[in-house]
C-alpha atoms as a PDB file:
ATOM      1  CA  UNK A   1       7.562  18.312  -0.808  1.00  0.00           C
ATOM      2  CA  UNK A   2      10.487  16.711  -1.335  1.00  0.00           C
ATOM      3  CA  UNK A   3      13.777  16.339  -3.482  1.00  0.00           C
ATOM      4  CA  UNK A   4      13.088  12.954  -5.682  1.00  0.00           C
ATOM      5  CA  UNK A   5      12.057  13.464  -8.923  1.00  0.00           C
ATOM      6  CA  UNK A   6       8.208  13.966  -9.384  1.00  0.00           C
ATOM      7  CA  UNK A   7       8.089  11.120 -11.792  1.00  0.00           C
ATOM      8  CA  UNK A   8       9.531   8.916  -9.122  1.00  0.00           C
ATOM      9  CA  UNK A   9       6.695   9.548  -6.709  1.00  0.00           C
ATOM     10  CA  UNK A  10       3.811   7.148  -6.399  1.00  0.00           C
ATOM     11  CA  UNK A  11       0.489   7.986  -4.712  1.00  0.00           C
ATOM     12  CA  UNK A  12       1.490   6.205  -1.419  1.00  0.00           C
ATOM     13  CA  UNK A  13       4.949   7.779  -1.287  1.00  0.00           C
ATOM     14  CA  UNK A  14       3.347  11.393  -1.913  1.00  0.00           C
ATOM     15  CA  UNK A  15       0.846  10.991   0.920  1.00  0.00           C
ATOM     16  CA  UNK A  16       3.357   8.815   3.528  1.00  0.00           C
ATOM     17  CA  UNK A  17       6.223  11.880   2.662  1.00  0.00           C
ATOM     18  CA  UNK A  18       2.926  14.527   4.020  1.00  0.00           C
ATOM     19  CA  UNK A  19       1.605  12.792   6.606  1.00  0.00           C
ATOM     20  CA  UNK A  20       5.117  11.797   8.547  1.00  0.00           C
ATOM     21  CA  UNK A  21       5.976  15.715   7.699  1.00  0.00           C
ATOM     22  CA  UNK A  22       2.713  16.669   8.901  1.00  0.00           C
ATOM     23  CA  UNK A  23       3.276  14.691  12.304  1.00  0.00           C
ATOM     24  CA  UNK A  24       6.948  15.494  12.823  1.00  0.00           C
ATOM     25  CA  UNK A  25       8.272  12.107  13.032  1.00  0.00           C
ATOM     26  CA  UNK A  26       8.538   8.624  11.971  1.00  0.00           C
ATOM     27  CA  UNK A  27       9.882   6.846   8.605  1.00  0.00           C
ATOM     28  CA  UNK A  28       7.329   4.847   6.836  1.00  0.00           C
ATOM     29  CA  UNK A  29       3.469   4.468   7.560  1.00  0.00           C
ATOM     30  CA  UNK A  30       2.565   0.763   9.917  1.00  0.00           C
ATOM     31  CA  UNK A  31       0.770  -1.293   7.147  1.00  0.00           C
ATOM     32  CA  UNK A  32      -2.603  -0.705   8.337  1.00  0.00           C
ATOM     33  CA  UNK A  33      -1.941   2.721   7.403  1.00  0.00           C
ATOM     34  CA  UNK A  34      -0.959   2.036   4.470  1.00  0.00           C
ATOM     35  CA  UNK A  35      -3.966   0.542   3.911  1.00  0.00           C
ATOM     36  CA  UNK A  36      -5.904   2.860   4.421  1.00  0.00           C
ATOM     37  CA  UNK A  37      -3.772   4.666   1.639  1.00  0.00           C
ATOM     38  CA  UNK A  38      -3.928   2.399  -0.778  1.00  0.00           C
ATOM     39  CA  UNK A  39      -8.113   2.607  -0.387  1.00  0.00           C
ATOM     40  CA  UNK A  40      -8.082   6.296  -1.008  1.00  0.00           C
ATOM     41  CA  UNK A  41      -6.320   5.513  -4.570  1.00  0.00           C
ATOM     42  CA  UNK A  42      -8.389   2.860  -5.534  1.00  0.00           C
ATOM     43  CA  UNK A  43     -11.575   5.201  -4.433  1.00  0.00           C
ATOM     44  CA  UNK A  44     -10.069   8.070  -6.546  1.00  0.00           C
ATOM     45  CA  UNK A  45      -9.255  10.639  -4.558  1.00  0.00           C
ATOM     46  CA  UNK A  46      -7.223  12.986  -5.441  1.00  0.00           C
ATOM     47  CA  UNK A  47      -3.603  13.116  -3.494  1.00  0.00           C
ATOM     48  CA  UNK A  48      -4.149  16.917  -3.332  1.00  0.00           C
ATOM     49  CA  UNK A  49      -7.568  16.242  -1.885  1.00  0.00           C
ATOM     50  CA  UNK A  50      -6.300  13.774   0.765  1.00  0.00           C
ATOM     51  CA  UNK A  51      -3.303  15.871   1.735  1.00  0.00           C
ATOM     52  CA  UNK A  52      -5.836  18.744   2.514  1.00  0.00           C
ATOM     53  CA  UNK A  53      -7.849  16.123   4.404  1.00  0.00           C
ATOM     54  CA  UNK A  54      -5.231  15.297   6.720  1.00  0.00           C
ATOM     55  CA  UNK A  55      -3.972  19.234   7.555  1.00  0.00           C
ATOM     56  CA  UNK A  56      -7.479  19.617   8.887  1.00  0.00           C
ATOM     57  CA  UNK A  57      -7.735  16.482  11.150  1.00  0.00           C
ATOM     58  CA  UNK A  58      -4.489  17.367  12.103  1.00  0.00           C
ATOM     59  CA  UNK A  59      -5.270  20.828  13.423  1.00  0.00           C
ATOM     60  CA  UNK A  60      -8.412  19.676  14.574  1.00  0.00           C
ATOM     61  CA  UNK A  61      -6.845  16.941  16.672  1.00  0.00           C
ATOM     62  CA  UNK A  62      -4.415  19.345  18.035  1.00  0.00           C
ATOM     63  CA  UNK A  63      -7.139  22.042  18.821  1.00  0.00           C
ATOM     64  CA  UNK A  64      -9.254  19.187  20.765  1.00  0.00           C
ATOM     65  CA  UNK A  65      -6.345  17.362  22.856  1.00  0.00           C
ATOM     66  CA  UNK A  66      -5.341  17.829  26.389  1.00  0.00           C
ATOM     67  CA  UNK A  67      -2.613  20.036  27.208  1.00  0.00           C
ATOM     68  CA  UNK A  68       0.594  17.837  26.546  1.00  0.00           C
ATOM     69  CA  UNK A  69      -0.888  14.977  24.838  1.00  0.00           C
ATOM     70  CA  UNK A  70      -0.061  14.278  21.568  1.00  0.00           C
ATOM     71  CA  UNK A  71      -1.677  13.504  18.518  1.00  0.00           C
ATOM     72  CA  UNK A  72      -2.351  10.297  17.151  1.00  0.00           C
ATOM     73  CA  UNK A  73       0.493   8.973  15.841  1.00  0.00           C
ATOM     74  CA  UNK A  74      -1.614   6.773  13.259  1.00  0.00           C
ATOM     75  CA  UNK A  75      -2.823   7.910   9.875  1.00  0.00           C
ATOM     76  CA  UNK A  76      -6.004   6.400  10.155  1.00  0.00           C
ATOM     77  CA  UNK A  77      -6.900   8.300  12.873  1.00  0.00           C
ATOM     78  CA  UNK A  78      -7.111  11.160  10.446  1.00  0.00           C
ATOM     79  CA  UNK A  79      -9.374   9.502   7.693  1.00  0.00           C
ATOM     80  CA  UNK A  80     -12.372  11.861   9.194  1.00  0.00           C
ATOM     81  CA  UNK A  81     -10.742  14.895   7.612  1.00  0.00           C
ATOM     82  CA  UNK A  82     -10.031  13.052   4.354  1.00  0.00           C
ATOM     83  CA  UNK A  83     -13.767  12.013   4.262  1.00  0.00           C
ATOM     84  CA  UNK A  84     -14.709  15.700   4.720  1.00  0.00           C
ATOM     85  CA  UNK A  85     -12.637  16.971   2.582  1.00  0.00           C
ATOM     86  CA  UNK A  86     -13.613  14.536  -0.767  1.00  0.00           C
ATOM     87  CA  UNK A  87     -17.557  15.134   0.232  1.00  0.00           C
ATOM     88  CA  UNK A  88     -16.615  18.836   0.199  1.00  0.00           C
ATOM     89  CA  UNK A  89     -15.045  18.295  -3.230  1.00  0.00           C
ATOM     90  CA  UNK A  90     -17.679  16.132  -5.031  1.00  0.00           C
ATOM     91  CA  UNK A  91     -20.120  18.394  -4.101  1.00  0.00           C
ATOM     92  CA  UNK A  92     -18.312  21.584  -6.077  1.00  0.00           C
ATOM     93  CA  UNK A  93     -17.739  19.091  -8.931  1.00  0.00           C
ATOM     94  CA  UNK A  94     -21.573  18.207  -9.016  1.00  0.00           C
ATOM     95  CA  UNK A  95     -22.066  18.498 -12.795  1.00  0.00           C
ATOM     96  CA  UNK A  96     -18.822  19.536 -13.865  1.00  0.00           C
ATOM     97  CA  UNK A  97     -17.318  16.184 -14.331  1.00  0.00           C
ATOM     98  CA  UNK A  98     -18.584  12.469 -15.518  1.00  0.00           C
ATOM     99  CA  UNK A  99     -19.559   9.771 -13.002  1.00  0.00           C
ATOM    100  CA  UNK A 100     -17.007   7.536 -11.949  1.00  0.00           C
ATOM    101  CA  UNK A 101     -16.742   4.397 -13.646  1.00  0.00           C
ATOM    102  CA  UNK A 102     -18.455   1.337 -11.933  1.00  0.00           C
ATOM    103  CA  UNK A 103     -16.521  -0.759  -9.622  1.00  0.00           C
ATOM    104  CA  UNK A 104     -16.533  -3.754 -11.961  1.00  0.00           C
ATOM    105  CA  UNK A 105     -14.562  -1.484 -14.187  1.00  0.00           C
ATOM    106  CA  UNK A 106     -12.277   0.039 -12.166  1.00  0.00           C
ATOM    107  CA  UNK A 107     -11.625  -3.725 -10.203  1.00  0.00           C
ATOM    108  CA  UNK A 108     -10.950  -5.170 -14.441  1.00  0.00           C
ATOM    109  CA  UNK A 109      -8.643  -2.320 -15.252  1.00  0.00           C
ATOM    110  CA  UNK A 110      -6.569  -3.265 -11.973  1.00  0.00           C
ATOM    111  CA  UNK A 111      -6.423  -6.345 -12.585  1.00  0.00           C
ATOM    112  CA  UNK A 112      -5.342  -6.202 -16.261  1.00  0.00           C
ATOM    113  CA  UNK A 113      -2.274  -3.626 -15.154  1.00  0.00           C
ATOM    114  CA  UNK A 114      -1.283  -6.490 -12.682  1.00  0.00           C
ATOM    115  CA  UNK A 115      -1.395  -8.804 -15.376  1.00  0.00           C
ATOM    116  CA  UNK A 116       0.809  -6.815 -17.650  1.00  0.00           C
ATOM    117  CA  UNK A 117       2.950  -5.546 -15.223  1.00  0.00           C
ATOM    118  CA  UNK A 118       3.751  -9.007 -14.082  1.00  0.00           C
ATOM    119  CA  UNK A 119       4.646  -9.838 -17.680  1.00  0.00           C
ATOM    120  CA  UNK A 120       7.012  -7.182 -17.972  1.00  0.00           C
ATOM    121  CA  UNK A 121       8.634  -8.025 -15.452  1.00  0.00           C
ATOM    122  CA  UNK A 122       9.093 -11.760 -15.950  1.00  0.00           C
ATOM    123  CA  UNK A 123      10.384 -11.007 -19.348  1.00  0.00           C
ATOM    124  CA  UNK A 124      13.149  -8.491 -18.064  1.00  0.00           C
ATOM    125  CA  UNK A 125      14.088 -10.710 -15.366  1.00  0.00           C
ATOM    126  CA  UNK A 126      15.957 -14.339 -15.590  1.00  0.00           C
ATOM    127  CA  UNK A 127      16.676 -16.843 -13.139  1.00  0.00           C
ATOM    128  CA  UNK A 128      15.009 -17.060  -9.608  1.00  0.00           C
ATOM    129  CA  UNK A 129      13.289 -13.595 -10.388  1.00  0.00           C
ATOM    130  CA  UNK A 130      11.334 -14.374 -13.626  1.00  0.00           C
ATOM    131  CA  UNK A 131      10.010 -17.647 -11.898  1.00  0.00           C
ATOM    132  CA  UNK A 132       9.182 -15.779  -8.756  1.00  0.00           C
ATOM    133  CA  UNK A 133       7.204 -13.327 -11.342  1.00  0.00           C
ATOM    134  CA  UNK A 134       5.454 -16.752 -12.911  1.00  0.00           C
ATOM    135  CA  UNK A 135       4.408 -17.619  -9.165  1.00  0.00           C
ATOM    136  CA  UNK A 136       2.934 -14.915  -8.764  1.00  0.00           C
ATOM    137  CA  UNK A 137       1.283 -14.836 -11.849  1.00  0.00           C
ATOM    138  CA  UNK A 138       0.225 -18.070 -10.917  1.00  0.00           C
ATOM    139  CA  UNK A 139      -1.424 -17.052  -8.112  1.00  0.00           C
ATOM    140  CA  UNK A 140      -3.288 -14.081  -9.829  1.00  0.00           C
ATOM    141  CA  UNK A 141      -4.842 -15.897 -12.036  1.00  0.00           C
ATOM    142  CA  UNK A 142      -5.892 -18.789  -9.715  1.00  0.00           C
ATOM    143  CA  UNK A 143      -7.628 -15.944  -7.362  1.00  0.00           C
ATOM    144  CA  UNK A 144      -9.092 -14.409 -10.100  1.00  0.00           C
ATOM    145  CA  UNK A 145     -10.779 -17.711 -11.336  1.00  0.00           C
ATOM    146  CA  UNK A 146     -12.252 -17.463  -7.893  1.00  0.00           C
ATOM    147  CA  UNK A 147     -13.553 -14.408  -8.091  1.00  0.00           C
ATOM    148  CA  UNK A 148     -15.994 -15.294 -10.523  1.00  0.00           C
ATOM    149  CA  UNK A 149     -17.178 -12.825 -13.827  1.00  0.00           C
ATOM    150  CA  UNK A 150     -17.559  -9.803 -11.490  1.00  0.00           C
ATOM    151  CA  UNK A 151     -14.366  -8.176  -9.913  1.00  0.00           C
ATOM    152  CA  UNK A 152     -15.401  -5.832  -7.045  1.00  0.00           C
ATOM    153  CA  UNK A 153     -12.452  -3.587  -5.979  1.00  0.00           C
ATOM    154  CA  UNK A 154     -12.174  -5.859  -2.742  1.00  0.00           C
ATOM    155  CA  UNK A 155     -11.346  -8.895  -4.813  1.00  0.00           C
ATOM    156  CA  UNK A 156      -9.021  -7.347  -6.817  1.00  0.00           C
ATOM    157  CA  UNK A 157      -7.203  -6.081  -3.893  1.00  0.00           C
ATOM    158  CA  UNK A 158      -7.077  -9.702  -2.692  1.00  0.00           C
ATOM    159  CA  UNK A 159      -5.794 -11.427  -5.816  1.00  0.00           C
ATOM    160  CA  UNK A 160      -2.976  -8.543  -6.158  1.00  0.00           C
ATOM    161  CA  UNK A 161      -2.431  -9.446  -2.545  1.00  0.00           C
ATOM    162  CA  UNK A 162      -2.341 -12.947  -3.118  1.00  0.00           C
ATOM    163  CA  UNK A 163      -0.109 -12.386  -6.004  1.00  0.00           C
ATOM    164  CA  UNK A 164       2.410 -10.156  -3.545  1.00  0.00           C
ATOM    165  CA  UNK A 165       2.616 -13.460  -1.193  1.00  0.00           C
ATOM    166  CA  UNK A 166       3.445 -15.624  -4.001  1.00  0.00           C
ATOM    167  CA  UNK A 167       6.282 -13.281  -4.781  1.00  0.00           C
ATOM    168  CA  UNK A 168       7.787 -12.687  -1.755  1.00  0.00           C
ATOM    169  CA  UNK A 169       7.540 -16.410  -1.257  1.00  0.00           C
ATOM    170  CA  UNK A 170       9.231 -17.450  -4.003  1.00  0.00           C
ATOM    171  CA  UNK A 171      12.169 -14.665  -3.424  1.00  0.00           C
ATOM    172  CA  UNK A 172      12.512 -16.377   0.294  1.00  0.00           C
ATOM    173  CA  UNK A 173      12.698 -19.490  -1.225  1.00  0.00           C
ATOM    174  CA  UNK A 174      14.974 -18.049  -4.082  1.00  0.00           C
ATOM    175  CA  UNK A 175      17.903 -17.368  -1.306  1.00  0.00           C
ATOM    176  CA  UNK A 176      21.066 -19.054  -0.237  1.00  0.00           C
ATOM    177  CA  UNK A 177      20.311 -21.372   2.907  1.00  0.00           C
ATOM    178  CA  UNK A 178      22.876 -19.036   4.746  1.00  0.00           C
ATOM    179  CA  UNK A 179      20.867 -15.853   3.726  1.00  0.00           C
ATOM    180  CA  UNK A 180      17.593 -17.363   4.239  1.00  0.00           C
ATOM    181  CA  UNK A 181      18.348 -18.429   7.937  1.00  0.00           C
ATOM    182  CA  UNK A 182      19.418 -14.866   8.232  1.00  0.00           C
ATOM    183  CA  UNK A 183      16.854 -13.518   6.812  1.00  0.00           C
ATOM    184  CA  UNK A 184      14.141 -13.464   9.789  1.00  0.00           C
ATOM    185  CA  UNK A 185      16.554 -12.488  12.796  1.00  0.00           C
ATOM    186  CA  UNK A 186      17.479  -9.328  10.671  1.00  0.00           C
ATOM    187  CA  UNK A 187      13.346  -8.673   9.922  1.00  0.00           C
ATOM    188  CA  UNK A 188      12.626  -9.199  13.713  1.00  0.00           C
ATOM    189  CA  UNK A 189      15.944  -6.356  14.469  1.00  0.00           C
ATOM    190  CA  UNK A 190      14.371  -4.219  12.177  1.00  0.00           C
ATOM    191  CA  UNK A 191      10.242  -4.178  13.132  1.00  0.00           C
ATOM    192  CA  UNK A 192      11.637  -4.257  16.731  1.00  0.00           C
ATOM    193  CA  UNK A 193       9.412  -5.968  19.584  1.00  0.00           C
ATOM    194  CA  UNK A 194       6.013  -6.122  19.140  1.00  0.00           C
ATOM    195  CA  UNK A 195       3.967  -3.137  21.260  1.00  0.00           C
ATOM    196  CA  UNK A 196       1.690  -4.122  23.750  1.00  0.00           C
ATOM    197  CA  UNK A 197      -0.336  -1.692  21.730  1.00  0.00           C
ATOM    198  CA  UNK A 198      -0.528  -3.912  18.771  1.00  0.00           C
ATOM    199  CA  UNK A 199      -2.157  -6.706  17.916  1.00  0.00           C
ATOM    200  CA  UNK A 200      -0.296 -10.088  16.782  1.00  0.00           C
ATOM    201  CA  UNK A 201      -2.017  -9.290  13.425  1.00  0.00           C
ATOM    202  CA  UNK A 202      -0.755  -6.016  12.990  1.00  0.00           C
ATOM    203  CA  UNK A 203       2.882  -6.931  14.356  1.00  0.00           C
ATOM    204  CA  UNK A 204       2.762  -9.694  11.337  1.00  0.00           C
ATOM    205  CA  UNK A 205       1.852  -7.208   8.917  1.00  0.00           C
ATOM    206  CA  UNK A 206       4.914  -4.898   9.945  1.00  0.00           C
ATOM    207  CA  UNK A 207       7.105  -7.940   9.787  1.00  0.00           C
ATOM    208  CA  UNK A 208       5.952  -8.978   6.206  1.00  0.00           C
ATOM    209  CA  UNK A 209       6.487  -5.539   5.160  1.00  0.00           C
ATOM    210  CA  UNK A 210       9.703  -5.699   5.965  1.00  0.00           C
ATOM    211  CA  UNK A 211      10.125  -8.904   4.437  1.00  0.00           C
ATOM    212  CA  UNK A 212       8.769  -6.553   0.809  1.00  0.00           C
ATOM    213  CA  UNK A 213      11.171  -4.042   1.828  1.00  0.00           C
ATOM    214  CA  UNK A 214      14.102  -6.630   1.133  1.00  0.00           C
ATOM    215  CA  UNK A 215      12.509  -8.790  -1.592  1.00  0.00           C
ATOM    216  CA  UNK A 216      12.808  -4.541  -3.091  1.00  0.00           C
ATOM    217  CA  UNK A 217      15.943  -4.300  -2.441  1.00  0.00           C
ATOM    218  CA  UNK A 218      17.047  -7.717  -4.336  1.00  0.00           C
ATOM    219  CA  UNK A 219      15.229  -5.996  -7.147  1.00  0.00           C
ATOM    220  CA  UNK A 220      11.761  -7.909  -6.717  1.00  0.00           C
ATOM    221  CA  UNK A 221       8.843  -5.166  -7.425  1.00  0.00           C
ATOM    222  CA  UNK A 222       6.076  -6.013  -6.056  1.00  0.00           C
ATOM    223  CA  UNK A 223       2.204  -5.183  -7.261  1.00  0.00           C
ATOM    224  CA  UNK A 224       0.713  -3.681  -3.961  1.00  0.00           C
ATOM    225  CA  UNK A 225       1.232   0.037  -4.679  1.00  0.00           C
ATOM    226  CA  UNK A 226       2.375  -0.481  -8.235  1.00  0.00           C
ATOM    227  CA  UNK A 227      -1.081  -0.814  -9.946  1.00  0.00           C
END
């Protein structure tokens, strides 16, 4: 599926590589999509069982379309087939292998790998990096105080959000004046105009993605699709 190492491949990059193979075109998944992604993997499902999923919608779509339109370009228009496709397999697993754990649990472990991960990195970095890693270790902890004695999934997925903001604040914040005034003409050059298509929401997203994309380059790792 592709030439990186397997080691090197994370959940999201697996599916993303299959999907935008499975479509023909495009680079990197819109944010919603990824998403949508990042739900599968804190649901469980299995990246083989997803990438099955999406071959079916996929050939569905095209079997149902009007001659000459194409298929949806976005990967959430495909979740039906991923849906199928993990009913399909819990039902032959029926028996055959323990419950998943409850949500509290799955929402603490998450939360505890941020946690450590965000120590790691703080203690290999130095500089504007390790206190952009304390911000956002800041702001983990402050949303999980608000989250009360029971994690659900959803609020986990909001601190380690909140957490990601913190970061790529502090990395903004981090650069030279000169850089930083650069910084949001070259994010706007790369996202592009916003669609008529898309909603002011959505265009935001794309634009703070990019804004990840070059906190990653500078070497800041963020948590969203880490833990």
């Amino acid at each position: 599926m592709s030439d990186l190492p397997s080691d090197t491949l994370s959940y999201q990059a697996v599916v993303a590589e299959y999907f935008l193979g499975l479509r023909g075109s495009g680079l990197m998944l819109s944010p919603l999509d990824q998403e949508q992604v990042a739900d599968w993997e804190r649901r469980g499902l299995p990246v083989a069982v997803v990438c099955r999923g999406l071959r079916a919608a996929h050939a569905a779509l095209l079997a149902g379309r009007a001659p000459g339109a194409p298929a949806p370009r976005a990967l959430r228009a495909y979740r039906f087939g991923v849906e199928q496709e993990w009913n399909a397999y819990r039902s032959g697993r029926v028996g055959e292998a323990p419950p998943p754990p409850p949500e509290e649990q799955a929402a603490a472990r998450r939360l505890e790998a941020a946690r450590a991960l965000l120590l790691d990195l703080g203690r290999a970095s130095s500089g504007p990096r390790r206190e952009a890693y304390r911000e956002a270790w800041r702001a983990l902890a402050e949303a999980e105080r608000g989250m009360g004695s029971h994690p659900g999934l959803d609020g986990a997925a909001g601190a380690i959000a909140a957490a990601d903001r913190a970061l790529l604040r502090a990395f903004v914040e981090a650069l030279p004046r000169a850089e930083r005034a650069a910084l949001g003409p070259r994010i706007r050059l790369r996202a592009g105009d916003r669609p008529r298509s898309s909603s002011p929401r959505a265009y935001r997203e794309a634009l703070q993605a990019f804004v990840a994309d070059a906190a990653r380059e500078a070497g800041y790792l963020g948590l969203r699709g880490s833990v």
